[in-house]
Protein backbone atom coordinates (compact mmCIF):
# COMPACT_ATOMS: atom_id res chain seq x y z
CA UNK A 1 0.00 0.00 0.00
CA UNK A 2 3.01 2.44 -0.32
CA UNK A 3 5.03 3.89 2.76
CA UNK A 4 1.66 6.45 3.91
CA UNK A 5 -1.90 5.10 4.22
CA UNK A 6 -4.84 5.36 6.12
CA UNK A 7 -7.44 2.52 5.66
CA UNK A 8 -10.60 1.86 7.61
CA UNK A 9 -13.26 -0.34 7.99
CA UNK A 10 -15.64 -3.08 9.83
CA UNK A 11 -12.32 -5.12 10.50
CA UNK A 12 -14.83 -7.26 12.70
CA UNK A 13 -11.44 -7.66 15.03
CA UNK A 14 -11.90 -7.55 18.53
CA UNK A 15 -8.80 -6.04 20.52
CA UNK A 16 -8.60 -3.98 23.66
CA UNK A 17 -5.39 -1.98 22.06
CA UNK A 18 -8.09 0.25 19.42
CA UNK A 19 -11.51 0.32 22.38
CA UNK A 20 -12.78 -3.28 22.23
CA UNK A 21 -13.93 -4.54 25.21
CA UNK A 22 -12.30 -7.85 24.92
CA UNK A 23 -9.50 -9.34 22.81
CA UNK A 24 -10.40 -12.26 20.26
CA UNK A 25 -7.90 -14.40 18.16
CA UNK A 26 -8.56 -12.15 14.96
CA UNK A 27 -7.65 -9.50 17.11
CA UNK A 28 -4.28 -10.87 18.24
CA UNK A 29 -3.59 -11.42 14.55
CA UNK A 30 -4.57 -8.09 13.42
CA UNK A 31 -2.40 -6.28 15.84
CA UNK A 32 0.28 -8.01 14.86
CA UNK A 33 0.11 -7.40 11.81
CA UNK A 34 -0.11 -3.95 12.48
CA UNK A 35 2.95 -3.68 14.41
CA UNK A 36 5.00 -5.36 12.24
CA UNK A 37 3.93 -2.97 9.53
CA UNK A 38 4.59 -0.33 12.36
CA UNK A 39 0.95 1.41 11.35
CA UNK A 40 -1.16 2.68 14.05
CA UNK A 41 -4.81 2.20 15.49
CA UNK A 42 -6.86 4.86 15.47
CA UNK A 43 -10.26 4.82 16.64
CA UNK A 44 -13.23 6.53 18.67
CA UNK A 45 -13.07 4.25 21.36
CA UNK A 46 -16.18 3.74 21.59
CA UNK A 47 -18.57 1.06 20.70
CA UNK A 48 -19.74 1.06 16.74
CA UNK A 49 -21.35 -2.49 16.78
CA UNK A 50 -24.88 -2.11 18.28
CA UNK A 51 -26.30 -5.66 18.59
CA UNK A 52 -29.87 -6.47 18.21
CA UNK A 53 -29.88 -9.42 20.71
CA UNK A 54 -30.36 -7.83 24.12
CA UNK A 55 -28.18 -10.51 24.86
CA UNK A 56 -25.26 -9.31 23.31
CA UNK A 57 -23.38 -6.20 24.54
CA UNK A 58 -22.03 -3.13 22.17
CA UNK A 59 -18.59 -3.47 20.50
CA UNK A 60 -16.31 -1.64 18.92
CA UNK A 61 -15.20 -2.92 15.47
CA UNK A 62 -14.90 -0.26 13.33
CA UNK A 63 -11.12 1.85 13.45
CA UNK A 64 -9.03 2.77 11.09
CA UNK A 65 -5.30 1.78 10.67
CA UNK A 66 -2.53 4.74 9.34
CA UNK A 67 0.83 4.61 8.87
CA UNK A 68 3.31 7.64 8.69
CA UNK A 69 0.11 10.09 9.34
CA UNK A 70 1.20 12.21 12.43
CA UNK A 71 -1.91 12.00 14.40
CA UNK A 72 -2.10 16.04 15.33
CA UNK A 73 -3.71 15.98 11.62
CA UNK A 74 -6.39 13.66 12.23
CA UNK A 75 -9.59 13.30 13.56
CA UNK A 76 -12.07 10.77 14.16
CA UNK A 77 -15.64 10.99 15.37
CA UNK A 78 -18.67 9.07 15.18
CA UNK A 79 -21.36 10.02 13.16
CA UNK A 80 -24.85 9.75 14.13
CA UNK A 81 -26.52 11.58 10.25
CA UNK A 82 -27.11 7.54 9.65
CA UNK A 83 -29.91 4.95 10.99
CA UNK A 84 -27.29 1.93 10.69
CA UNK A 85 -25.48 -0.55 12.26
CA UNK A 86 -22.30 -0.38 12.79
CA UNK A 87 -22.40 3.37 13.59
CA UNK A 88 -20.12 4.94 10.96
CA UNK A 89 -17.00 7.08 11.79
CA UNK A 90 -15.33 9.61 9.96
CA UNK A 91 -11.89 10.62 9.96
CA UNK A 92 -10.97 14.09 8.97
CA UNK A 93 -7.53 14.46 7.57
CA UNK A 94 -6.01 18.22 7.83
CA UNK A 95 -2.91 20.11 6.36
CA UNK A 96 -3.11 21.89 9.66
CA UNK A 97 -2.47 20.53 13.29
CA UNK A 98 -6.08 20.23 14.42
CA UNK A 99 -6.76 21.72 18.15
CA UNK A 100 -9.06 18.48 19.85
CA UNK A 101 -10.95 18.54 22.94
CA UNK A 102 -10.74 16.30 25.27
CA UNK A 103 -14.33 15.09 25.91
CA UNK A 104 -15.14 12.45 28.87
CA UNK A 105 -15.29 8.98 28.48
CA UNK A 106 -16.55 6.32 30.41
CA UNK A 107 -14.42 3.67 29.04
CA UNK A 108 -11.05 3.42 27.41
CA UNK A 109 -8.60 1.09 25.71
CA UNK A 110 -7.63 0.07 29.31
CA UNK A 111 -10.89 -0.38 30.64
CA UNK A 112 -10.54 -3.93 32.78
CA UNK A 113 -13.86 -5.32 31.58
CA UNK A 114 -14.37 -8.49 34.07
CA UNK A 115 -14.06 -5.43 37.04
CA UNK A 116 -16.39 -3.40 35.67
């Protein structure tokens, strides 16, 4: 994909590294991959899978991965103009260093799910 990138998608790869609340074999994989390529995570961190089954819990599996993108030019958000599931997110790339807030969040990449 050349030496600069940004890709994104419904990887469907659970990892806490990118937001996920737990780590799955695809996961594992993927972030290996992804540090061998020595590209970056990016995400919301917060859930984009909304499951039907009240059963099932929220999930995040939708992130993007970058490589040689400083991340002071990005931003990513989640975007709530569509009735869908996943909920989509956007990433804004700027020729400017963008100025970000730093909004509350309940949960992060560190988040010890089996405690909470």
């Amino acid at each position: 994909m050349g030496n600069r990138f940004i890709v994104g998608g419904d990887f469907n790869a659970k990892k806490t590294h990118w937001g996920s609340r737990l780590t799955t074999s695809k996961g594992r994989e993927l972030l290996r991959a992804i540090q061998e390529t020595e590209c970056e995570a990016m995400s919301t961190g917060k859930p984009t899978y909304w499951p039907t089954d009240p059963g099932k819990i929220p999930e995040l599996i939708d992130f993007f991965i970058i490589k040689n993108i400083t991340a002071q030019y990005l931003q990513i958000e989640e975007s709530h103009d569509f009735n869908s599931d996943p909920t989509p997110i956007l990433l804004t790339l700027s020729e400017n260093i963008l100025q970000k807030e730093n909004n509350p969040v309940l949960v992060n990449r560190r988040t010890h799910w089996e405690s909470f």
